[in-house]
Protein backbone atom coordinates (compact mmCIF):
# COMPACT_ATOMS: atom_id res chain seq x y z
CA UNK A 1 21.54 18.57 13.88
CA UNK A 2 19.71 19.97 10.25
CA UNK A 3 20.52 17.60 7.25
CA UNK A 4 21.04 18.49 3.88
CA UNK A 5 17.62 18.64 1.89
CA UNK A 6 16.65 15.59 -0.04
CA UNK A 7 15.88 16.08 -3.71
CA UNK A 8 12.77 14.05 -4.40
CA UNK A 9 10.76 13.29 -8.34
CA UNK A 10 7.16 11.05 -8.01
CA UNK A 11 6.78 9.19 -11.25
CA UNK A 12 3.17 8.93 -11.43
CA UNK A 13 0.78 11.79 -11.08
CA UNK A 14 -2.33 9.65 -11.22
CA UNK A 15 -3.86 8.64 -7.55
CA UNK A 16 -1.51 6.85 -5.64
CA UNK A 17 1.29 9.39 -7.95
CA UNK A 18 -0.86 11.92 -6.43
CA UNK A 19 -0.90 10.28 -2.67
CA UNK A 20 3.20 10.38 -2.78
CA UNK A 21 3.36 13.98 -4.11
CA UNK A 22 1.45 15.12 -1.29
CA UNK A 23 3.39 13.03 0.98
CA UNK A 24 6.82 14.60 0.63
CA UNK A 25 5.29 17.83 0.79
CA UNK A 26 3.91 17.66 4.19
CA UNK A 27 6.85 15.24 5.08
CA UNK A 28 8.80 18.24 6.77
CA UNK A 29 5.67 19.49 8.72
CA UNK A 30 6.01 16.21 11.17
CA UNK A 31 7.52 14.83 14.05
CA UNK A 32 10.90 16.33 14.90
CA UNK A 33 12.36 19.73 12.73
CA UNK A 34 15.71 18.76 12.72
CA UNK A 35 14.81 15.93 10.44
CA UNK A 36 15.87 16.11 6.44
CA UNK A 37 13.45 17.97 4.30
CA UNK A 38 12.89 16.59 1.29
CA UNK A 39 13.02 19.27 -2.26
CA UNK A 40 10.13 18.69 -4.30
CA UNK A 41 11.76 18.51 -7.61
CA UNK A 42 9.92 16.78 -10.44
CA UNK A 43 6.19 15.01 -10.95
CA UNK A 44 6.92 12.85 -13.74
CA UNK A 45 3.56 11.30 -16.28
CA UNK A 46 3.67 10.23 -19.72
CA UNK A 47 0.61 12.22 -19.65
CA UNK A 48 1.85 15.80 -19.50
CA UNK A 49 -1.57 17.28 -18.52
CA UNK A 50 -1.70 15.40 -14.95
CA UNK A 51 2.23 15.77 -14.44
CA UNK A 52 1.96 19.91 -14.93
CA UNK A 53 -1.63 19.49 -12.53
CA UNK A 54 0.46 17.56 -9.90
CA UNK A 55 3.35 19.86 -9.87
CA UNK A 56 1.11 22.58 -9.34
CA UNK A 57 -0.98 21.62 -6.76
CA UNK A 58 1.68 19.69 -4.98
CA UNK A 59 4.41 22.87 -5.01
CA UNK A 60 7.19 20.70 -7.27
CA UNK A 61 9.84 22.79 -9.32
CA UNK A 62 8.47 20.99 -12.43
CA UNK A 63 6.50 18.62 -14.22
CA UNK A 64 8.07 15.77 -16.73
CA UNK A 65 6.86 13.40 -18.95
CA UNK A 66 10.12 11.34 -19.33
CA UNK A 67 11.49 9.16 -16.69
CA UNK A 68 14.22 8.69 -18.11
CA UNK A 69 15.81 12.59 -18.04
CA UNK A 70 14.45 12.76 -14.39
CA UNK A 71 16.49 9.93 -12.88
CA UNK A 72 19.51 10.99 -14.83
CA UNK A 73 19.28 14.12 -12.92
CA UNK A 74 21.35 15.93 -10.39
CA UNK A 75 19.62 17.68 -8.47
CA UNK A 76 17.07 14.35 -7.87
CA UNK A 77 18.29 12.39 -4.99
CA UNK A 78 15.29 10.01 -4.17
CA UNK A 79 12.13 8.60 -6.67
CA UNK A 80 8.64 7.05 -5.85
CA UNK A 81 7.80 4.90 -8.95
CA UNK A 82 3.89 5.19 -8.94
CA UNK A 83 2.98 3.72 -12.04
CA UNK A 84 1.34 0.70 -13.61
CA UNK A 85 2.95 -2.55 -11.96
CA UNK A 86 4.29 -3.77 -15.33
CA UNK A 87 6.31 -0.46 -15.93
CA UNK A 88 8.10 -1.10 -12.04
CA UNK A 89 10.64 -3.20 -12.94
CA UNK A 90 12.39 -0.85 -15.82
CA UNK A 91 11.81 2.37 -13.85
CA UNK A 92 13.39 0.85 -10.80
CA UNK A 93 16.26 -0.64 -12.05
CA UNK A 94 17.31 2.22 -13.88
CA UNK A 95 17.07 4.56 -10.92
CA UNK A 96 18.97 2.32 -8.82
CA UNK A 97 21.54 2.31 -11.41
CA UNK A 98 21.49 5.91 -11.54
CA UNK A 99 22.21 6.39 -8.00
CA UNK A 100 18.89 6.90 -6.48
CA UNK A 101 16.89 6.06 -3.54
CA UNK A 102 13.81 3.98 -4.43
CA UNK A 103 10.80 4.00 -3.06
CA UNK A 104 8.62 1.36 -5.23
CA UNK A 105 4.35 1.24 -4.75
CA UNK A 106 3.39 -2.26 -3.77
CA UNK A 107 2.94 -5.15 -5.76
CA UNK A 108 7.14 -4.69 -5.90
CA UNK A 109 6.85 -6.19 -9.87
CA UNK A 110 4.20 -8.22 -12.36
CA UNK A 111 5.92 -11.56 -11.58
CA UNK A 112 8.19 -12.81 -8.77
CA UNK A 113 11.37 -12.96 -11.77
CA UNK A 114 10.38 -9.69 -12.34
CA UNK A 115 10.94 -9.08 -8.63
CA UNK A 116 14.09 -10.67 -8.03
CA UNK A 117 15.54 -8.82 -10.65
CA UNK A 118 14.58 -5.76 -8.89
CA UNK A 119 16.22 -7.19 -5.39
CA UNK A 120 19.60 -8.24 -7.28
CA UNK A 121 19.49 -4.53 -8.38
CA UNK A 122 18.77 -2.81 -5.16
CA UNK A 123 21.46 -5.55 -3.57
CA UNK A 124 24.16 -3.87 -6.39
CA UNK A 125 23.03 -0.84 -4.94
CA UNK A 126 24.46 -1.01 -1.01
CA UNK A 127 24.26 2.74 -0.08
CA UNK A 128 20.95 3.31 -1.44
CA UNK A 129 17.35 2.69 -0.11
CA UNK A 130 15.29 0.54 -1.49
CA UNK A 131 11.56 -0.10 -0.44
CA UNK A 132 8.19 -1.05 -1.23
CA UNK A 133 5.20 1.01 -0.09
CA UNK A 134 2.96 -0.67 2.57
CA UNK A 135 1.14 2.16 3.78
CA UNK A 136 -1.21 0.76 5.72
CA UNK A 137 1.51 -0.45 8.09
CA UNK A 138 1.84 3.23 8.78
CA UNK A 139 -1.90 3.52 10.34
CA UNK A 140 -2.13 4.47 14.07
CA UNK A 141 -4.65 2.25 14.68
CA UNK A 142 -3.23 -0.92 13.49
CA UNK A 143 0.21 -0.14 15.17
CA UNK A 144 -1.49 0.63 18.33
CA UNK A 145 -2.93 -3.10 17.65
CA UNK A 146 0.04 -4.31 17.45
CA UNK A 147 1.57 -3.06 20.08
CA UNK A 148 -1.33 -4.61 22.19
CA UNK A 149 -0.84 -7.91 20.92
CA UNK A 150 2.52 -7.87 21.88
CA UNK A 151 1.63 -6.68 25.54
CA UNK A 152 -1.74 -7.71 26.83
CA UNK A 153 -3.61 -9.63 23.83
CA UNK A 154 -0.74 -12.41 23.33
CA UNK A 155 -0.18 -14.31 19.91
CA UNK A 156 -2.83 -14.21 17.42
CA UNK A 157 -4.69 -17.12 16.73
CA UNK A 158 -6.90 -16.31 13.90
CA UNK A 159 -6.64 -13.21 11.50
CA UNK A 160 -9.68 -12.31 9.46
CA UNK A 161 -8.86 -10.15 6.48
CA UNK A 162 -11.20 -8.78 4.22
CA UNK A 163 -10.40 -5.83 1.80
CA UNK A 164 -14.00 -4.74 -0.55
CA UNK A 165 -13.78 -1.89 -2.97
CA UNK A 166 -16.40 -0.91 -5.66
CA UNK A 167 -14.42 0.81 -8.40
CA UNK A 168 -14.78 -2.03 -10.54
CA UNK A 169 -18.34 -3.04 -10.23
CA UNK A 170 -20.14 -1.07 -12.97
CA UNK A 171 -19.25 -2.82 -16.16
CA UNK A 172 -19.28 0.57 -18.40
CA UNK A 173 -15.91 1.79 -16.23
CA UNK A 174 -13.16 1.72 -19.05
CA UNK A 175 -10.93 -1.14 -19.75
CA UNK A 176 -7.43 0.25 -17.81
CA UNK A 177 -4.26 -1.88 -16.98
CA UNK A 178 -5.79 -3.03 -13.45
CA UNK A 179 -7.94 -5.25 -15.44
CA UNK A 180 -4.89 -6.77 -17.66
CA UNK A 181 -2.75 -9.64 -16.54
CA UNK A 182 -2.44 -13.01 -15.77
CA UNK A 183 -4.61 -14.34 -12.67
CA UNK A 184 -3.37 -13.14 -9.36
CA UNK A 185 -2.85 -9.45 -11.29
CA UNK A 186 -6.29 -8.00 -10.36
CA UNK A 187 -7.64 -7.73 -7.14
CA UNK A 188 -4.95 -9.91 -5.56
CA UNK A 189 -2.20 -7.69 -6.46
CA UNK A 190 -3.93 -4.93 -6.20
CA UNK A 191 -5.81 -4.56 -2.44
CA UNK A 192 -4.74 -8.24 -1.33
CA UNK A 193 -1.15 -7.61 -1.01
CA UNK A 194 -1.90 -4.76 1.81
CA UNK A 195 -3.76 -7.92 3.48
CA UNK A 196 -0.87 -10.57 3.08
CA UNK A 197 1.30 -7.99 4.57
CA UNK A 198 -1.02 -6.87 7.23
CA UNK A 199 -1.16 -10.76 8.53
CA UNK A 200 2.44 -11.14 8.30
CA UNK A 201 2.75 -7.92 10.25
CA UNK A 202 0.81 -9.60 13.19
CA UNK A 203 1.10 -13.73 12.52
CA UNK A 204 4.75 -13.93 11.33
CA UNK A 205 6.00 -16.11 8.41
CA UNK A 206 3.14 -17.32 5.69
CA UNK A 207 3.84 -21.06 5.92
CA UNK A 208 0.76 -22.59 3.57
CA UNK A 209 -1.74 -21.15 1.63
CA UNK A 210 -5.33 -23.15 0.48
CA UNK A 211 -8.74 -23.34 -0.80
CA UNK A 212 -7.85 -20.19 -3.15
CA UNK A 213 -11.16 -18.87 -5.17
CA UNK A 214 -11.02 -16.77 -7.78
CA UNK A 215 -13.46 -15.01 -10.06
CA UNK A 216 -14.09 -12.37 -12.98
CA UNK A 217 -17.80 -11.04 -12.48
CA UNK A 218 -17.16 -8.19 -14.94
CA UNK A 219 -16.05 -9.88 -17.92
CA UNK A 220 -15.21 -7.45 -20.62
CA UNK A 221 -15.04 -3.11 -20.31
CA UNK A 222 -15.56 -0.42 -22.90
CA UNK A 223 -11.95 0.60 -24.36
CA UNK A 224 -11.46 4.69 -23.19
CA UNK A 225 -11.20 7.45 -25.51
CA UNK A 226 -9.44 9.64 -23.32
CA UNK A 227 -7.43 9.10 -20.36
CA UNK A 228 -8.29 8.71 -16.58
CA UNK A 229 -6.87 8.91 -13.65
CA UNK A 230 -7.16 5.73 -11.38
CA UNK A 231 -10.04 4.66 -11.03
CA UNK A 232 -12.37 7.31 -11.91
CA UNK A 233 -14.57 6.98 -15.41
CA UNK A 234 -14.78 10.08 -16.69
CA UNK A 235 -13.57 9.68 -19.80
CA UNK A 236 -15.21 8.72 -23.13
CA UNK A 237 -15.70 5.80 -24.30
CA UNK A 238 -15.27 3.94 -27.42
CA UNK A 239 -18.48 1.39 -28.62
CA UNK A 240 -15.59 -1.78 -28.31
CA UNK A 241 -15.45 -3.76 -25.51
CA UNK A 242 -12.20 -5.30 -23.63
CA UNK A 243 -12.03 -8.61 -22.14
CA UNK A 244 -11.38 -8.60 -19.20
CA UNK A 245 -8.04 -11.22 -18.18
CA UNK A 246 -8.21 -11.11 -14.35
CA UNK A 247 -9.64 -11.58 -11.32
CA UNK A 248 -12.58 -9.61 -9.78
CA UNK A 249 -12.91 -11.45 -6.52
CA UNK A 250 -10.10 -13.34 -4.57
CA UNK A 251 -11.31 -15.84 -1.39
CA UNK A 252 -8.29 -18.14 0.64
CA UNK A 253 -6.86 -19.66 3.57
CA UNK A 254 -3.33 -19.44 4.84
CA UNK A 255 -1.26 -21.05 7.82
CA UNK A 256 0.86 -19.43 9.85
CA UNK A 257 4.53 -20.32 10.92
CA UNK A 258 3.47 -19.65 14.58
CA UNK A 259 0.43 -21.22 14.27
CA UNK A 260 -2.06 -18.90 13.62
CA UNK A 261 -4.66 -19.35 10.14
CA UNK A 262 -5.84 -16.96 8.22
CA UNK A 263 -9.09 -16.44 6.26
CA UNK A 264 -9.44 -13.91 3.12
CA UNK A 265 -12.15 -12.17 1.40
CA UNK A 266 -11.02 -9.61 -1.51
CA UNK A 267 -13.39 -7.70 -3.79
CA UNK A 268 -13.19 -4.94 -6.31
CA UNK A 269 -17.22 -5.50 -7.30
CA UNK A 270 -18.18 -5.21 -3.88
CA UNK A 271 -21.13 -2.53 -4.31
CA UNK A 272 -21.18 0.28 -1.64
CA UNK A 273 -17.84 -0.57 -0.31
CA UNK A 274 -15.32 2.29 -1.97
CA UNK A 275 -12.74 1.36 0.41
CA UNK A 276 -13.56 -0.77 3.27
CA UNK A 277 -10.15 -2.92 4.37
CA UNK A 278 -11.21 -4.36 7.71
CA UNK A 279 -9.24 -6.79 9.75
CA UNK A 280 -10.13 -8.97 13.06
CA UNK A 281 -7.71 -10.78 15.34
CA UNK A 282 -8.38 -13.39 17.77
CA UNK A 283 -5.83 -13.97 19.96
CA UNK A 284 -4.51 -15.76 23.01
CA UNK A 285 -6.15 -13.45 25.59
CA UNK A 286 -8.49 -10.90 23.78
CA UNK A 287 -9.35 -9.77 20.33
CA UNK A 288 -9.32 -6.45 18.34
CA UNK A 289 -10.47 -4.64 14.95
CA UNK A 290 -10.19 -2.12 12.66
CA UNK A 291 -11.96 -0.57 10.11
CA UNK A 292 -10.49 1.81 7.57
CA UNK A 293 -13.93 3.56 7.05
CA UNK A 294 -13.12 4.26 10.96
CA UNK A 295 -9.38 4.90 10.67
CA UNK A 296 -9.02 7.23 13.73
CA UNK A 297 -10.72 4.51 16.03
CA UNK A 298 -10.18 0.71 16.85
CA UNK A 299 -11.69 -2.18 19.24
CA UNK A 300 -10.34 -4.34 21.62
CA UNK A 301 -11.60 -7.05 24.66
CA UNK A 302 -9.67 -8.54 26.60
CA UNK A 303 -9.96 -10.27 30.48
CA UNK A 304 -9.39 -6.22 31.82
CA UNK A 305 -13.16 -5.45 33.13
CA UNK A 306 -14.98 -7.53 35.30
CA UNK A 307 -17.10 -10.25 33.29
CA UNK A 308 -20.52 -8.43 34.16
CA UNK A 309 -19.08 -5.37 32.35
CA UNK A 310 -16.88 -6.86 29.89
CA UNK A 311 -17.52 -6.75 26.11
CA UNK A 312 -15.76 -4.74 22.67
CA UNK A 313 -14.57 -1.52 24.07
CA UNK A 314 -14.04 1.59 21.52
CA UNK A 315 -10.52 3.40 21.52
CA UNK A 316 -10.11 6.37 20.07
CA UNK A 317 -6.91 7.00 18.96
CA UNK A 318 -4.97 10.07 20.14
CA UNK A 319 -1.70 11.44 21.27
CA UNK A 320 -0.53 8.56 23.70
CA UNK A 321 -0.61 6.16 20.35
CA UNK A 322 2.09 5.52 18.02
CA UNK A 323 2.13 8.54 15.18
CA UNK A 324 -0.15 11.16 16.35
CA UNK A 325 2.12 13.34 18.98
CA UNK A 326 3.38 15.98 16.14
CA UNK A 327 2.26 13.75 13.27
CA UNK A 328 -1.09 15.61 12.89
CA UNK A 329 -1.36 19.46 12.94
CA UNK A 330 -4.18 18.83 15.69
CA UNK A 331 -2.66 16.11 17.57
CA UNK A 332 -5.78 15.92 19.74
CA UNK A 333 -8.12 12.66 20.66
CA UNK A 334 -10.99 12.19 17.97
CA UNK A 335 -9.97 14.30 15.60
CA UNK A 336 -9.59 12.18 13.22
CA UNK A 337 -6.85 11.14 10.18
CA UNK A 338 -6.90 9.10 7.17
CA UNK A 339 -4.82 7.34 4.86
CA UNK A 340 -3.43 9.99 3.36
CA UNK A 341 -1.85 10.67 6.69
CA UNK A 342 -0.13 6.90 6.04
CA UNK A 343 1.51 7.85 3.19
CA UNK A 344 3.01 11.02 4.96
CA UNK A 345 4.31 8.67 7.52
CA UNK A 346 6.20 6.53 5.00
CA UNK A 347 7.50 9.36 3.37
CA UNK A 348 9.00 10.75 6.39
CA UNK A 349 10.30 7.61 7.18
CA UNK A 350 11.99 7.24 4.08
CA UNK A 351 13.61 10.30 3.72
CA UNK A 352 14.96 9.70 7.26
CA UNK A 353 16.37 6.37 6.37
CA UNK A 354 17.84 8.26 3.61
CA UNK A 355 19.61 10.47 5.98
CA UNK A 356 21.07 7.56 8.16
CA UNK A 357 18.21 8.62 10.82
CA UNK A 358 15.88 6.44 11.76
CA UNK A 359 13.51 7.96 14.35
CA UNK A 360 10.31 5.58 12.52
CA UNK A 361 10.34 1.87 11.74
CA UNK A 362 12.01 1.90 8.58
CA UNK A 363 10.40 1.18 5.13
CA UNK A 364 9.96 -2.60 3.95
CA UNK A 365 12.99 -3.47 1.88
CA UNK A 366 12.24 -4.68 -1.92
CA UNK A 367 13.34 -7.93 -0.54
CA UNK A 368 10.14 -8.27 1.44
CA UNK A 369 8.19 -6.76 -1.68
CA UNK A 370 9.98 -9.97 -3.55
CA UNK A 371 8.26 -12.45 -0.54
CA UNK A 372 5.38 -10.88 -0.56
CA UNK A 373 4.93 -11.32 -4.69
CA UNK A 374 6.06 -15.20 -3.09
CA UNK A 375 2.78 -15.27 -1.30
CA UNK A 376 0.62 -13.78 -3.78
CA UNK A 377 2.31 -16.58 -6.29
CA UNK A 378 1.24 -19.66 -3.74
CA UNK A 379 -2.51 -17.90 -3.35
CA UNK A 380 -2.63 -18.38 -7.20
CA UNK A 381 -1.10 -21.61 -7.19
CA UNK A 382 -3.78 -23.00 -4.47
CA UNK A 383 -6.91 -22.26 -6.24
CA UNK A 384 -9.16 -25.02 -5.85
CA UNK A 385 -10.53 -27.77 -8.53
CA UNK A 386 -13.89 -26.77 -8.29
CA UNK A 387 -16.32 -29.93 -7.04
CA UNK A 388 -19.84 -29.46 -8.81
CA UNK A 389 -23.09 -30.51 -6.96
C-alpha cells in the first residue's frame, strides 16, 4: 500500500534545525518503500540567511522566516519546532491549533506550566501527533541493550549516566540563550534530559531524586555581534560581557520505582569531550555500555563464557540488531553510523505514526516530555545545602 506524501516545514535551521532537515530528507530512503514520504516544504529561521542555506542544502521548496505563515499553510501537514526552548511553547500551540502534527526538540518547554500547557493543547488535538524528540532512544546500540536486558542481563540494578560536552568551556564563546535561564535551564535541560530519559528507558519510573550539585564555572560571556549557529563562535564579538544565569555542571542521584539507583555526571566545560554521552548498567546477571564516541559498537558480560575466559566482550553492531537491516545504505557489520542516523530514525517513525503505520516504536508523546520536565524540576529541587569543612 503507498500513502499520500506528508508535507513537512523544520522551524529552526540552526544545528539540531539542521539535524531534522536532513532527517526527513533521507526519511524515505529507509526501511520499507511503501511507507509515507514526507514533502520537504519549508525551513523556517528568523534569520533568513541560515533558513535559505538549509533549504538549499537540505532540497526544501523554500525557506521562511515567519512561523507564523508556515503553520497556517496548506500544503504543510507536519512541523519540527527546533528552536530556543523558551520559543516551544508558542510555536507548538499554535501549530496544534492549526491542524498540524508536532514534533517538539526535547526539553518539551522552559518550565513544567509551560509544559502542561503544551499537553492540554496536544490533548485538544486527538487526531494529531504530538511528540518530543529523544533521539538517542533511536541508537542501535542502546536498543540492542535493551533488548538484552530484557532477555539475558535481567533488571538493572545500577545505571551510571554521564553526558560531557566542551562547547561551553572557553569563556570568550558568545553569550547565546543556552546560557539564560533559571537553574536547571543549562546543562540539565540541555544534555541531562537525554540521560533522565535514557534511565527511564531501562530502570522504569523516577521515584526520588538527591544530593543534586550544581555549578557555573564560566560566569559571564562576551555579548555577539553577529549571529551563530549553535554552538559554534564564529561570530564577532562585542567588548561587554554577559552574566552568565545557569548551570555549567549538573551532579545527582535518583531512585528507581523498581529498585534500581542512579548516579549522574553532566558537563558542558568538560575540556576534550565534544560529545561524549556514555552510560553503564549493572544488572541482575551481567552488565553493558555504550559510548557515543563509539556509536556503532557496545559491551556486554554476562555468566555466557566459561569463568577462565569470561570478561567485557565487544559487539559490533550490524544487521541482526534493531535499525540497521535497510536503515543504513551499507547495512553491513562495522561500518559504522552516528547520530545523525538517530534523528532519521525518529523522523521515519513519525511520519509513519502520522500515517496510522507504525512499523517503529512510536515517538514519545508531549505527555512524557511534560514528566520528563517533572524530573528535571525534582533534580533542581534536591540540590544540596552545601556542608563546609
Amino acid at each position: 500500500m503507498t500513502h499520500p506524501s506528508i508535507g513537512v516545514a523544520v522551524i529552526g535551521a540552526g544545528m539540531v534545525g539542521r539535524a531534522h532537515a536532513n532527517a526527513y530528507r533521507n526519511a524515505a530512503t529507509v526501511f520499507d518503500l511503501d511507507q509515507p514520504a514526507p514533502r520537504l516544504v519549508a525551513i523556517v529561521d528568523v534569520h533568513e540567511p541560515f533558513a535559505a542555506d538549509a533549504a538549499r542544502r537540505y532540497g526544501y521548496e523554500r525557506a521562511e522566516t515567519d512561523w507564523r505563515a508556515v503553520i497556517e499553510s496548506p500544503d504543510v501537514d507536519a512541523v519540527s519546532v527546533a528552536v530556543a526552548n523558551s520559543l516551544h511553547r508558542e510555536i507548538t500551540e499554535a501549530a496544534l491549533a492549526a491542524g498540524k502534527h508536532v514534533l517538539c526538540e526535547k526539553p518539551l518547554a522552559p518550565s513544567v506550566a509551560d509544559a502542561e500547557a503544551m499537553v492540554t493543547a496536544a490533548a485538544a488535538a486527538p487526531g494529531q501527533v504530538d511528540a518530543v524528540g529523544f533521539t538517542f532512544r533511536r541508537s542501535p546500540a542502546i536498543t540492542a541493550i535493551r533488548r538484552e536486558v530484557e532477555q539475558r542481563l535481567g533488571p538493572v540494578r545500577h545505571f551510571v549516566g554521564n553526558y560531557w560536552c566542551d562547547y561551553g568551556h572557553d569563556p570568550q564563546r558568545p553569550m547565546s540563550w543556552r546560557y539564560q535561564g533559571a537553574p536547571g535551564s543549562g546543562v540539565l535541560a540541555d544534555i541531562g534530559s537525554h540521560m533522565v530519559d535514557l534511565a527511564e528507558l531501562f530502570c522504569g519510573p523516577t521515584g526520588m531524586v538527591q544530593g543534586t550539585m550544581m555549578a557555573t564555572l564560566v560566569k559571564d560571556r562576551p555579548r555577539p555581534l553577529g549571529v551563530a549557529v549553535g554552538h559554534a563562535g564564529g561570530v564577532r564579538l562585542s567588548d561587554e560581557r554577559v552574566p552568565v544565569e545557569n548551570e555549567d555542571v549538573c551532579t545527582f542521584t535518583t531512585g528507581y520505582d523498581s529498585g534500581a539507583v542512579g548516579t549522574f555526571s553532566l558537563s558542558r566545560v568538560a575540556y576534550g569531550h565534544a560529545n561524549t554521552l556514555r552510560i553503564d548498567l549493572f544488572c541482575e546477571n551481567g552488565s553493558a555500555s555504550f559510548d557515543l564516541t563509539r556509536p556503532a559498537e557496545f559491551t556486554i558480560v554476562d555468566g555466557a563464557p566459561d569463568t577462565v575466559v569470561n570478561g567485557p566482550r565487544q559487539v559490533f553492531i550490524g544487521p541482526w540488531h534493531p535499525y540497521v537491516a535497510h536503515g543504513l545504505p551499507m547495512d553491513f557489520p562495522t561500518v559504522g553510523h552516528g547520530q545523525n542516523d538517530f534523528f532519521v530514525y525518529q523522523a521515519r517513525a513519525f511520519l509513519d505514526q502520522i500515517a496510522g503505520v507504525e512499523k517503529l516504536p512510536p515517538c514519545p508523546t508531549m505527555a512524557h516530555g511534560l514528566h520528563n520536565m517533572r524530573v528535571l524540576e525534582a533534580v533542581v529541587a534536591a540540590v544540596d545545602k552545601p556542608s563546609h569543612i
